[in-house]
Protein backbone atom coordinates (compact mmCIF):
# COMPACT_ATOMS: atom_id res chain seq x y z
CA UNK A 1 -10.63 -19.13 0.78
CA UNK A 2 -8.15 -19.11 3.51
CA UNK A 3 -7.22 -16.28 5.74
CA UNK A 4 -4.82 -16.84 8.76
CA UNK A 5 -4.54 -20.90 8.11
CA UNK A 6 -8.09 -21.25 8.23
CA UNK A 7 -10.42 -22.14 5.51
CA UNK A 8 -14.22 -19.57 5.00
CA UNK A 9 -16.98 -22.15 4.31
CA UNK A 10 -18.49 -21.24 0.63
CA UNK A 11 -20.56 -18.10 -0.07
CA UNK A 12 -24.47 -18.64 -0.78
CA UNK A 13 -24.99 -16.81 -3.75
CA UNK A 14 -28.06 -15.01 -1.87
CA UNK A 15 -28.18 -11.56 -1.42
CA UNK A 16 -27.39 -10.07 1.93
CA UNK A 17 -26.01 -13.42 3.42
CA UNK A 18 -24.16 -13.53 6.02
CA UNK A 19 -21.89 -15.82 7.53
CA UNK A 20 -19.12 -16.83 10.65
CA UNK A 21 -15.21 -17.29 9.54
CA UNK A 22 -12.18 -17.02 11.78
CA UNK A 23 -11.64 -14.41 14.49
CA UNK A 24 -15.34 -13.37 13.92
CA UNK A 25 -14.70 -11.65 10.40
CA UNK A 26 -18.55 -11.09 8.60
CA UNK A 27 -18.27 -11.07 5.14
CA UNK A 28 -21.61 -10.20 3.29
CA UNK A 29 -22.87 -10.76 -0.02
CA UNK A 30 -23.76 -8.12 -2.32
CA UNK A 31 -25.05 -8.48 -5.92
CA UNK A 32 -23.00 -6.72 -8.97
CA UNK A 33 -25.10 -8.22 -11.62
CA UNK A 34 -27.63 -10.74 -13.28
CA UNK A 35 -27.06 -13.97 -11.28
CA UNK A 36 -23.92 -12.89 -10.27
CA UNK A 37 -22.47 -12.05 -6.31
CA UNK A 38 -19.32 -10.86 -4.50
CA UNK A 39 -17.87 -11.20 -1.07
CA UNK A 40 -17.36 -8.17 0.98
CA UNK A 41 -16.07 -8.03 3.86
CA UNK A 42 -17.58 -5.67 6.25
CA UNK A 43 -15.18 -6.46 9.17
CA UNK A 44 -12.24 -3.35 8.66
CA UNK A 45 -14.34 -0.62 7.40
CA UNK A 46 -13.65 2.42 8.64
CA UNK A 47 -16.47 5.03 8.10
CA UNK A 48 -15.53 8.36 7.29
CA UNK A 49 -18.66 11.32 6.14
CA UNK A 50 -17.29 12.34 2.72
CA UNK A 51 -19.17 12.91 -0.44
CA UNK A 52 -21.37 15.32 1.38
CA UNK A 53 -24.47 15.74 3.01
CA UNK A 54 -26.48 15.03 -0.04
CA UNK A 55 -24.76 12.04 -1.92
CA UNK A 56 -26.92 9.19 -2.62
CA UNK A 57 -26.80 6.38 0.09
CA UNK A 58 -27.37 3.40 -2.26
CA UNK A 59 -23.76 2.15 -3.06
CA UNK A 60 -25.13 -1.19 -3.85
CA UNK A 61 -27.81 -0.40 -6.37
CA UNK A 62 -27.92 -2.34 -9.54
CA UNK A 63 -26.89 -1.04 -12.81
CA UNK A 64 -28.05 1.98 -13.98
CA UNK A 65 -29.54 3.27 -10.74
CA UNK A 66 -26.52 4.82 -9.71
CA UNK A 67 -26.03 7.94 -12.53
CA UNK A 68 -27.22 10.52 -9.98
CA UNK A 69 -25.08 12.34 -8.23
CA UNK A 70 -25.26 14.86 -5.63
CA UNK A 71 -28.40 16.78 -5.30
CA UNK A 72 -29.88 13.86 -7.39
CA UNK A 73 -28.35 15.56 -10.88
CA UNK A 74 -26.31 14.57 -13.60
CA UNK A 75 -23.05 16.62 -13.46
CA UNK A 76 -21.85 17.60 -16.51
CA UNK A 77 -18.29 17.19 -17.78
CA UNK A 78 -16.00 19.46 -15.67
CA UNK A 79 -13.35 21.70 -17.45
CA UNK A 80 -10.36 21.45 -16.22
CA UNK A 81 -9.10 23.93 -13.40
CA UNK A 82 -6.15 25.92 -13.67
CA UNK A 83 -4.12 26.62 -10.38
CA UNK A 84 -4.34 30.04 -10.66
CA UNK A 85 -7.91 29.86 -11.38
CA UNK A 86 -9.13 29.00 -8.07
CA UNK A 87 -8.12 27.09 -4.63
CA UNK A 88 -5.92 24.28 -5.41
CA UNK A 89 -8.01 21.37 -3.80
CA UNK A 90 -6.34 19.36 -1.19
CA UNK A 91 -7.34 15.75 -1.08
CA UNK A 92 -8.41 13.60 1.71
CA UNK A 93 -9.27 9.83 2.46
CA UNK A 94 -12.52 9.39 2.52
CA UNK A 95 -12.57 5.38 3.13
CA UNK A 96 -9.99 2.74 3.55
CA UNK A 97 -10.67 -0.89 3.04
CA UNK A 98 -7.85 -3.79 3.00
CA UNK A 99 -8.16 -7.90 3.25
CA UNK A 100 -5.88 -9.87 5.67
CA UNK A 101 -2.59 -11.15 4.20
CA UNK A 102 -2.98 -14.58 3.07
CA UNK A 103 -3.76 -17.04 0.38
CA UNK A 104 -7.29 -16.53 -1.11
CA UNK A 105 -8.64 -18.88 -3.40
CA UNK A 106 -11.23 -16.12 -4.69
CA UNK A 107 -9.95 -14.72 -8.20
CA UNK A 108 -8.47 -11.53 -7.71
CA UNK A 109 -11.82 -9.95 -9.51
CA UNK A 110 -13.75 -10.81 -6.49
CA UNK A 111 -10.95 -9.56 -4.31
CA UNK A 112 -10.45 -6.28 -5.98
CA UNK A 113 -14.70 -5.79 -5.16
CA UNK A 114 -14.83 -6.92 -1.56
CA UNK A 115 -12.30 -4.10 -1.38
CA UNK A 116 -13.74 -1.48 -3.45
CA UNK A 117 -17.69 -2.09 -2.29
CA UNK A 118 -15.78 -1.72 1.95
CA UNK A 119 -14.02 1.30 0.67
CA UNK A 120 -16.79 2.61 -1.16
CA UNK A 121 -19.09 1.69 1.50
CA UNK A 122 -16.79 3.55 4.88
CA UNK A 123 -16.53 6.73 2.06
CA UNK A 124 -20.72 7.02 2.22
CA UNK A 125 -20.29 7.16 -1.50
CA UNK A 126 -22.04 5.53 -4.41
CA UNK A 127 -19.57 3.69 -7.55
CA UNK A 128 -21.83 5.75 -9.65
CA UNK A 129 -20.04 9.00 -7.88
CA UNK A 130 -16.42 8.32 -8.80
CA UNK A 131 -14.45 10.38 -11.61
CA UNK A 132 -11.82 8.16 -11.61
CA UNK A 133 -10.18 4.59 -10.78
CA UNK A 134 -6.61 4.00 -11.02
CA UNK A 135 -4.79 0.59 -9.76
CA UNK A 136 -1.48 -1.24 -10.81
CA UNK A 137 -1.83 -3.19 -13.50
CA UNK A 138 -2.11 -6.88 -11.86
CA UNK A 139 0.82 -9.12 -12.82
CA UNK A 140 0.76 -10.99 -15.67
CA UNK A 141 0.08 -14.42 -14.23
CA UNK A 142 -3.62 -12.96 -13.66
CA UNK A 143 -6.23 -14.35 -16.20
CA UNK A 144 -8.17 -11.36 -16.45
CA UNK A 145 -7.42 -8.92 -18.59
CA UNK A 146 -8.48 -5.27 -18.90
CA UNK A 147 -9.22 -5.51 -15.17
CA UNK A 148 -10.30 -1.56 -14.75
CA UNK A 149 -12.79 -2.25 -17.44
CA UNK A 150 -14.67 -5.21 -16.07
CA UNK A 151 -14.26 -3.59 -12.44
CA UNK A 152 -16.01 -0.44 -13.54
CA UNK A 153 -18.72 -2.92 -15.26
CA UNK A 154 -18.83 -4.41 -12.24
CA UNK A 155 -19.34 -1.69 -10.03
CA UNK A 156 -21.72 0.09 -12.15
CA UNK A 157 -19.47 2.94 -12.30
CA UNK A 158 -19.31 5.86 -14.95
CA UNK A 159 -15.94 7.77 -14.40
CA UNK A 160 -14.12 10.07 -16.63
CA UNK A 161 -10.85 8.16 -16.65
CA UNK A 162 -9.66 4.47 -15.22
CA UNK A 163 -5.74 3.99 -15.43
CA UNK A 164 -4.07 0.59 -14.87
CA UNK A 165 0.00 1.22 -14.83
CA UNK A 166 2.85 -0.97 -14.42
CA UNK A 167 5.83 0.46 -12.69
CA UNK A 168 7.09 -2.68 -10.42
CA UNK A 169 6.52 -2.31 -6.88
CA UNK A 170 6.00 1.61 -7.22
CA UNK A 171 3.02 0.82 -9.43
CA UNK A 172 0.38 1.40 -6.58
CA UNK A 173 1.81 4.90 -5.83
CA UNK A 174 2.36 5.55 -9.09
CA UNK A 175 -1.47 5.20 -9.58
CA UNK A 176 -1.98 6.80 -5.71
CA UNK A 177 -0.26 9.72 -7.07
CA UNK A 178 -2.26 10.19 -10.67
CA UNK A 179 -5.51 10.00 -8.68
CA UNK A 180 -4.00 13.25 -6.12
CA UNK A 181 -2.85 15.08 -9.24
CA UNK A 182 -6.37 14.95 -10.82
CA UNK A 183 -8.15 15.88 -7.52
CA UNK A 184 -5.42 18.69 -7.09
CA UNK A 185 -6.07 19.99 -10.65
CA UNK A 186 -10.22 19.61 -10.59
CA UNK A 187 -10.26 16.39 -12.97
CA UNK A 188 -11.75 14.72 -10.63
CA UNK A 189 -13.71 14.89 -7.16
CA UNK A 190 -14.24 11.25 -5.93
CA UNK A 191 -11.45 8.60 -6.86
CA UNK A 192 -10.55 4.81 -6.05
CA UNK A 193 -7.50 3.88 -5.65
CA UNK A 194 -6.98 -0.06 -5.70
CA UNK A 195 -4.67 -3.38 -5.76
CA UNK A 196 -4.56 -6.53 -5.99
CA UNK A 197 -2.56 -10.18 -5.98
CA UNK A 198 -2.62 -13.35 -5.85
CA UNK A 199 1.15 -15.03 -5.49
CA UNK A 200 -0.06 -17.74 -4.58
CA UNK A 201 -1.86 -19.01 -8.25
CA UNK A 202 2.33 -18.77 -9.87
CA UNK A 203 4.54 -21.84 -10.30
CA UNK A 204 7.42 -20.92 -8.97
CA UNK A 205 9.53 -21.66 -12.54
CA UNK A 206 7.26 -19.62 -13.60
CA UNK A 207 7.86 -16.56 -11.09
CA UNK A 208 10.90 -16.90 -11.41
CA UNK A 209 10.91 -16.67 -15.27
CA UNK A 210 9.20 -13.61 -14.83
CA UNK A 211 11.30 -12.02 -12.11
CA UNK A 212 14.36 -13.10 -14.71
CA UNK A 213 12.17 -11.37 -17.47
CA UNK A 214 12.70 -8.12 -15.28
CA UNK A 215 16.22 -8.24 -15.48
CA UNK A 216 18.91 -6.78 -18.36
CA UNK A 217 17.88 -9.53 -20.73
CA UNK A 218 21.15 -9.26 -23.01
CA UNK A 219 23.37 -9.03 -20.03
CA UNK A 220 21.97 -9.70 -16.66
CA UNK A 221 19.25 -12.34 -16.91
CA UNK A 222 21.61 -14.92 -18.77
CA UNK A 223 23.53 -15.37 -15.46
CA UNK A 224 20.18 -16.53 -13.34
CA UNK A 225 20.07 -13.75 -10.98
CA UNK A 226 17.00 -13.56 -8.37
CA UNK A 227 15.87 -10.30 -6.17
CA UNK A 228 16.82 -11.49 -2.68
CA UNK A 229 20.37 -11.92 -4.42
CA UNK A 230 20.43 -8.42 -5.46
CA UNK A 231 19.61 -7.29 -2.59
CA UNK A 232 21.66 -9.80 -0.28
CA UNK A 233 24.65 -7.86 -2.10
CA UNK A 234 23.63 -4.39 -1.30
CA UNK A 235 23.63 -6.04 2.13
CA UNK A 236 26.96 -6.79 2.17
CA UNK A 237 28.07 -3.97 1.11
CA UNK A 238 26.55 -1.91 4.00
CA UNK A 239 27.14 -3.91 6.58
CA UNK A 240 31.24 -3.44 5.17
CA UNK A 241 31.15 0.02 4.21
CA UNK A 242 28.88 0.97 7.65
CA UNK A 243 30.72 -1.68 10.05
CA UNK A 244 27.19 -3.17 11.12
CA UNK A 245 27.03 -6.32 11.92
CA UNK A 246 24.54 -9.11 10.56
CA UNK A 247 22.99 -9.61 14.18
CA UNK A 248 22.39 -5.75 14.37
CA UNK A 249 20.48 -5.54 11.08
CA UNK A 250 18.43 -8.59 12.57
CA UNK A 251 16.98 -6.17 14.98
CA UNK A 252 14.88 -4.51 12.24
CA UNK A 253 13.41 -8.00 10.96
CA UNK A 254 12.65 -8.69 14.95
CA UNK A 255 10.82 -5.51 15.65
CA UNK A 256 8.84 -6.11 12.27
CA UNK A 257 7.77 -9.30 13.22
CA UNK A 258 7.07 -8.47 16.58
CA UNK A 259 5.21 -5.82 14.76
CA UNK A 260 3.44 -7.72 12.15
CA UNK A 261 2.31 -10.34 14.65
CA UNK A 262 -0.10 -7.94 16.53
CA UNK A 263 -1.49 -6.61 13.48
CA UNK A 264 -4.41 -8.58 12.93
CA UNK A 265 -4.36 -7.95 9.10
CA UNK A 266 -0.68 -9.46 8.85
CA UNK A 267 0.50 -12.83 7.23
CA UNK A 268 2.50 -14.18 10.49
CA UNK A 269 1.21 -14.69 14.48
CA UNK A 270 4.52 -15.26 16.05
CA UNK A 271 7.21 -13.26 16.64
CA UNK A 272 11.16 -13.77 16.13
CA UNK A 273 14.26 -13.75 17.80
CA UNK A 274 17.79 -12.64 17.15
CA UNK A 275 19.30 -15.86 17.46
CA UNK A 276 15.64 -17.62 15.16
CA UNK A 277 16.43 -14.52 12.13
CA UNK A 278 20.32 -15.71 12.35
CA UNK A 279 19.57 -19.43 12.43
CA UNK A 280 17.06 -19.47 9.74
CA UNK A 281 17.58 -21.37 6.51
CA UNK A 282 19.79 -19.60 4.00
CA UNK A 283 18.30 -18.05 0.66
CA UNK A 284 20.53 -15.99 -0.35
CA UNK A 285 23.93 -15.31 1.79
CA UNK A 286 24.20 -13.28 4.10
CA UNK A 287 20.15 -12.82 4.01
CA UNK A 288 18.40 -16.02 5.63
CA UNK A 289 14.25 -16.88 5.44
CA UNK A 290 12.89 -13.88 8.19
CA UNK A 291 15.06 -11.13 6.38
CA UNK A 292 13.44 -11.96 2.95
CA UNK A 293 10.06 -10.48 2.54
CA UNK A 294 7.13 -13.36 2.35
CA UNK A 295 4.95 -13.26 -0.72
CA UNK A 296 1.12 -13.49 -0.04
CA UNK A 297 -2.02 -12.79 -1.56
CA UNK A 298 -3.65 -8.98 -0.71
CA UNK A 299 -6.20 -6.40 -1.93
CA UNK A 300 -6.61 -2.87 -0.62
CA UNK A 301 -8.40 -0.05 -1.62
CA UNK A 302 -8.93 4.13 -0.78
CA UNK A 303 -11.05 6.26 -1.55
CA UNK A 304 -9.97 10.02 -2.13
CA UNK A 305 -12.36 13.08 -1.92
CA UNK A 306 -12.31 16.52 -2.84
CA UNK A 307 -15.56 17.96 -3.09
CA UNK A 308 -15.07 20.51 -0.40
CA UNK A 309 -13.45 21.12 2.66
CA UNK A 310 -12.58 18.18 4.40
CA UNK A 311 -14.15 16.91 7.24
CA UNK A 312 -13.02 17.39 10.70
CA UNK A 313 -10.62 15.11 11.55
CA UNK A 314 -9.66 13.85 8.24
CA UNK A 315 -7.05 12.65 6.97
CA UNK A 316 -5.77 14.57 4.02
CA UNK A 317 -2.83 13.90 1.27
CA UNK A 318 -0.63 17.00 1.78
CA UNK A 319 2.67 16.14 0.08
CA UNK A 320 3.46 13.89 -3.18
CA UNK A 321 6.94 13.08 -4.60
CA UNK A 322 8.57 10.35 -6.86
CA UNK A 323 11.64 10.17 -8.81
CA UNK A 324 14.11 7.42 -10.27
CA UNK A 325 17.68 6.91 -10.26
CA UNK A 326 19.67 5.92 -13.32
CA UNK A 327 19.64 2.70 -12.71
CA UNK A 328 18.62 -0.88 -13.18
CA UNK A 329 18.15 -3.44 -10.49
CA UNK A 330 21.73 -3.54 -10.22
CA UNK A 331 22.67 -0.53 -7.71
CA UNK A 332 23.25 2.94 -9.08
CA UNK A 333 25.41 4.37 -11.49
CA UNK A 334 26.77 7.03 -9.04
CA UNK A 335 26.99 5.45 -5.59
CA UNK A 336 27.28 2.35 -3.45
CA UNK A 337 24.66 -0.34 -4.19
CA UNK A 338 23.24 0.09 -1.29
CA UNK A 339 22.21 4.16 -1.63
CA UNK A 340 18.79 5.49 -1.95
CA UNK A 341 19.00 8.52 -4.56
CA UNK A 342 15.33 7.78 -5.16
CA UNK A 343 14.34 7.69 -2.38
CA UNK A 344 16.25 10.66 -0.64
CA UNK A 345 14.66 13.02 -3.81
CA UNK A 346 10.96 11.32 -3.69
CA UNK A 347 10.92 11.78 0.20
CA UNK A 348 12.20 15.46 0.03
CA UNK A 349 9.25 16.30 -2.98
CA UNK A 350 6.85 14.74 -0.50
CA UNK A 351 8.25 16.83 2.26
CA UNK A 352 8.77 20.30 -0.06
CA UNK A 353 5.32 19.72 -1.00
CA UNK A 354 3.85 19.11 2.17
CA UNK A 355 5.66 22.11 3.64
CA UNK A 356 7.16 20.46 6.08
CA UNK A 357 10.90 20.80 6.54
CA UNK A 358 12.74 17.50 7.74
CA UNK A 359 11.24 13.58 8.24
CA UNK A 360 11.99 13.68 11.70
CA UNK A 361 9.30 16.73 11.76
CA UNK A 362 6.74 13.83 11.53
CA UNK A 363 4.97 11.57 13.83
CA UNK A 364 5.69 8.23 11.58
CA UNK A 365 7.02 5.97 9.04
CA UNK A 366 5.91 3.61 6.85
CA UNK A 367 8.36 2.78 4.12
CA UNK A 368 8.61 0.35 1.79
CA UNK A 369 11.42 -2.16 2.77
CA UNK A 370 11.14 -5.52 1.75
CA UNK A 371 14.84 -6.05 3.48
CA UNK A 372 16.15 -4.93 6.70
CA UNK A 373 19.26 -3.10 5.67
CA UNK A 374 17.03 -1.31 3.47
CA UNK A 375 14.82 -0.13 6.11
CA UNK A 376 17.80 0.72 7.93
CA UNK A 377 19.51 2.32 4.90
CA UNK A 378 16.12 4.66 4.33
CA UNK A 379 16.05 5.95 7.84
CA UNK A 380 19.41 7.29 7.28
CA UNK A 381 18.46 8.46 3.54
CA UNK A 382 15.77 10.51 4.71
CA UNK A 383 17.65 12.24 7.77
CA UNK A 384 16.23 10.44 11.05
CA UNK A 385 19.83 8.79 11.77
CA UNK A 386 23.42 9.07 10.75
CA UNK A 387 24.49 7.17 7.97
CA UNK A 388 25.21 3.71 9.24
CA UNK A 389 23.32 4.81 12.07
CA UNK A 390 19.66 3.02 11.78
CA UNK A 391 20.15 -0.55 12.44
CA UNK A 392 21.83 0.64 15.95
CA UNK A 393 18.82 3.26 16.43
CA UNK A 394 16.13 0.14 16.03
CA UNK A 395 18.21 -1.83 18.65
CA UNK A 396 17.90 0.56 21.17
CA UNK A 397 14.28 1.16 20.49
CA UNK A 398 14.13 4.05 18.59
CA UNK A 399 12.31 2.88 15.62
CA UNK A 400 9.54 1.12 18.02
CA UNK A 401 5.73 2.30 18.29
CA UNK A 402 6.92 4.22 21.26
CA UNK A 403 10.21 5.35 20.21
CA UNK A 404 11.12 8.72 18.94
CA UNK A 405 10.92 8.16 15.44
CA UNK A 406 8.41 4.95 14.90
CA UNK A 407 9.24 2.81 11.30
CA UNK A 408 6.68 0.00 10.37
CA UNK A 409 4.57 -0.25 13.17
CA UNK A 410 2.27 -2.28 10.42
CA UNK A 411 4.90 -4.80 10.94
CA UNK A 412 5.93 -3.58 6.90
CA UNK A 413 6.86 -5.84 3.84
CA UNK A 414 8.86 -8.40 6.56
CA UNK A 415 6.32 -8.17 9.26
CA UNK A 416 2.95 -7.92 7.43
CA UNK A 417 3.67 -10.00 4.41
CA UNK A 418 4.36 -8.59 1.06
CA UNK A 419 1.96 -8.80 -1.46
CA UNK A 420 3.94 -6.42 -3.81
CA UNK A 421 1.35 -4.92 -5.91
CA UNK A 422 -0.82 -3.99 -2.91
CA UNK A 423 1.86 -3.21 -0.15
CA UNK A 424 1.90 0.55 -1.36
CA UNK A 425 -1.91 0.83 -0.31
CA UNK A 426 -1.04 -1.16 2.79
CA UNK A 427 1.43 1.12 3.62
CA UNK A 428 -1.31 4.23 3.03
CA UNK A 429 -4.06 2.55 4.85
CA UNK A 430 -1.88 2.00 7.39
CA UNK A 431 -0.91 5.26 7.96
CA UNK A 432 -4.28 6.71 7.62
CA UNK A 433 -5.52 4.05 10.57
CA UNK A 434 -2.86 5.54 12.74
CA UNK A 435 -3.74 9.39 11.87
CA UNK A 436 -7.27 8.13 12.86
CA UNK A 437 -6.57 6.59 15.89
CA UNK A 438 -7.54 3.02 14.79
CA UNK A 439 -4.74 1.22 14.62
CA UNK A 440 -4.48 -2.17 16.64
CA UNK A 441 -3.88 -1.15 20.24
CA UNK A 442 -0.69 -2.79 20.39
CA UNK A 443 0.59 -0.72 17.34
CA UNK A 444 -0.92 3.24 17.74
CA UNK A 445 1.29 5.39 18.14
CA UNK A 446 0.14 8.09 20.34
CA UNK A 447 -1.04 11.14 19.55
CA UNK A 448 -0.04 10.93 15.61
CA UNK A 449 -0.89 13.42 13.29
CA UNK A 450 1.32 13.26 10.36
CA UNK A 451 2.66 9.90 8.41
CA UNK A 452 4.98 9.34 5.55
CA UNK A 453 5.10 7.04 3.23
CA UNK A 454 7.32 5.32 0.54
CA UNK A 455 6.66 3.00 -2.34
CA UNK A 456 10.26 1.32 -3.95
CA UNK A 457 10.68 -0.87 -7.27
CA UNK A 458 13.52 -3.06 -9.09
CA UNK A 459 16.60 -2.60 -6.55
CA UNK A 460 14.92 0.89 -5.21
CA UNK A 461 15.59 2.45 -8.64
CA UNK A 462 12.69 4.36 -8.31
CA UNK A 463 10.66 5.44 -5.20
CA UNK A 464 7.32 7.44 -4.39
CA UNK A 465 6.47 9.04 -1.34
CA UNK A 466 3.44 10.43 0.04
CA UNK A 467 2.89 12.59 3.14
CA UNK A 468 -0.65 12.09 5.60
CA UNK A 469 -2.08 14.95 7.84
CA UNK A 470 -4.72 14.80 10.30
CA UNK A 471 -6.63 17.46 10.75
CA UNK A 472 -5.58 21.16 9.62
CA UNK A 473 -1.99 22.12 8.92
């Protein structure tokens, strides 16, 4: 397996071993099964008291050993709860776990449980405790099928629903925002929420077949288009119609990088320049190499609670939104290519929701903007700068950890590496590090209390957003 250019030496299948990789990351080995192990790594968990202060502390007991619940009873199937019947339930984030950007020559199986035992693990809370599990469906280069199924064998979990969806890059908040819509409504106390890919198993005929398969088959795919081309027209476009120049927009792939680089979970170590993101080979014109997103391999996974009041300090989901624009890959049917309907009315649900009136009301961003005019284009969208406005803003500064209004201080889809499925979750446990205070040094922001996110697919035809809050409103 290979994390940051260097190579982990092979597991023992023992349990409980334990053993040195790079920059001092543990990874121990838990059993999930007759003569069978998984890797977990124990470095990034972040420990959070959820399930409450009688849930079962055995999150690694075998089969079967794990079908009590709090107060050491079976719970019996819940009927659903109205709105009006009681207390709408507000959900919080009980553990986050992710794995460093990278290539990982694991199967994604044993990816998807290093992440779900951490998150399970920093939650307090046993696999037999979960109502739910809900995760993108993993693309279809992936060998295993009916991956919920063998996870929840795997885990020796019981819950009332798993969900695997497929919705592009919006597939991870897509299932994010299922799991908060069945704590909200009382289906559910206890859910994981988790994603995973490996880009780097894919011929790249065969990516690109599929990325071709994504297209208008009768009338778009014929002519060979690719993403980056898409969306190295919709940069062209704004830089004409918002007189920015090229070098500008490379200001957003700089601080990203510089971003990305001190995030010790990231793809990339070094930084770039101006002149490097200008220089840098062509892939699709005007967008060179450092303003394309990098595909890696990835796996993150949160747990959500709401069992009771949240703890103090937490980190709850407050706001929700999503919505699509009518159109496909190809720009929308009303409006410039490069506009953001769906993201403008999935940011302002998330807000409405939240109750909170404006963006700029909150302490961060982390969108999803796997281009830099994009990022650019979505601060404008969601009202932090004038249109045309928010490649000139990140220039100056303003988008930085310590500007007014910070954007990817994860270093985001150009900084951190983009492993598409799993960049929505990176995006939430991001944001939910930062609410928490545990965010790289380099990269807190100070004092940060609420955090919004976005989640994009296609040619941002559709877009999720989700809003974090520390503490109480």
């Amino acid at each position: 397996m290979r994390i940051g250019g260097a190579t982990l030496t092979t597991l023992k299948n023992e349990y409980g071993a334990r053993l040195s990789t790079p920059s001092g990351l543990v990874v121990a080995v838990h059993p999930i099964g007759r003569g069978m192990t998984v890797p977990v790594s124990v470095r990034y968990i972040e420990r959070s008291r959820s399930c409450g202060a009688n849930s079962i502390r055995r999150p690694f007991a075998p089969a079967g050993q794990n079908s009590t619940r709090r107060g050491g009873a079976v719970k019996p199937p819940r009927a659903q709860v109205r709105a009006g019947d009681r207390h709408v339930p507000t959900p919080h984030v009980a553990g986050v776990a992710t794995l460093p950007n990278g290539e990982y020559d694991a199967p994604e199986r044993d990816l998807a449980l290093r992440v779900a035992l951490d998150a399970l693990e920093a939650a307090d809370c046993p696999a037999g405790a979960l109502d739910g599990i809900y995760m993108p469906k993993p693309r279809p280069w992936t060998a295993q099928g009916l991956f919920s199924t063998l996870l929840t064998n795997l885990l020796g979990a019981r819950p009332r629903r798993t969900v695997e969806v497929y919705t592009g890059g919006t597939s991870g908040g897509t299932a994010f925002r299922t799991a908060v819509a069945d704590l909200r409504a009382g289906r559910a106390e206890r859910a994981l929420v988790l994603a995973v890919e490996r880009t780097s198993t894919v011929e790249t005929a065969d990516y690109f077949g599929y990325v071709l398969s994504l297209f208008d088959r009768e009338f778009a795919a014929p002519a060979g288009p690719s993403i980056p081309a898409v969306y190295a027209a919709s940069a062209r476009r704004y830089c004409h119609d918002r007189d920015v120049d090229r070098s500008t927009l490379a200001e957003v792939v700089v601080k990203n990088r510089a971003n990305g680089a001190a995030n010790p979970r990231g793809l990339f170590e070094e930084s770039v320049t101006v002149e490097g993101v200008l220089d840098a080979r062509p892939i699709a014109e005007p967008l060179g190499l450092y303003e394309c997103p990098a595909p890696c391999d990835g796996a993150a996974a949160l747990v959500l609670a709401a069992d009771g009041d949240p703890p103090d300090g937490a980190v709850s989901v407050v706001g929700v939104g999503g919505r699509h624009a009518a159109s496909h890959l190809l720009g929308p049917r009303d409006g410039p290519l490069y506009a953001l309907p769906a993201v403008e009315g999935a940011v302002d649900a998330a807000l409405t929701d939240a109750g909170i009136d404006a963006a700029a009301d909150l302490d961060l961003l982390e969108p999803y903007a796997p281009f830099p005019h994009v990022e650019a284009a979505l601060t404008e969208a969601v009202g932090l700068f004038d249109r045309g406005a928010g490649a000139a803003a990140c220039a100056r500064g303003a988008t930085a950890t310590d500007g007014a209004h910070p954007v990817s201080p994860s270093g985001g889809c150009l900084g951190r590496g983009h492993p598409a499925m799993v960049t929505p979750l990176l995006n939430y446990a991001a944001a939910v590090r930062q609410l928490r205070g545990t965010a790289p040094a380099p990269l807190q922001v100070p004092g940060a209390r609420t955090a919004l996110t976005t989640t994009e697919h296609g040619h941002v035809d559709g877009a999720t957003a989700a809003v974090f809050r520390r503490g109480s409103a």
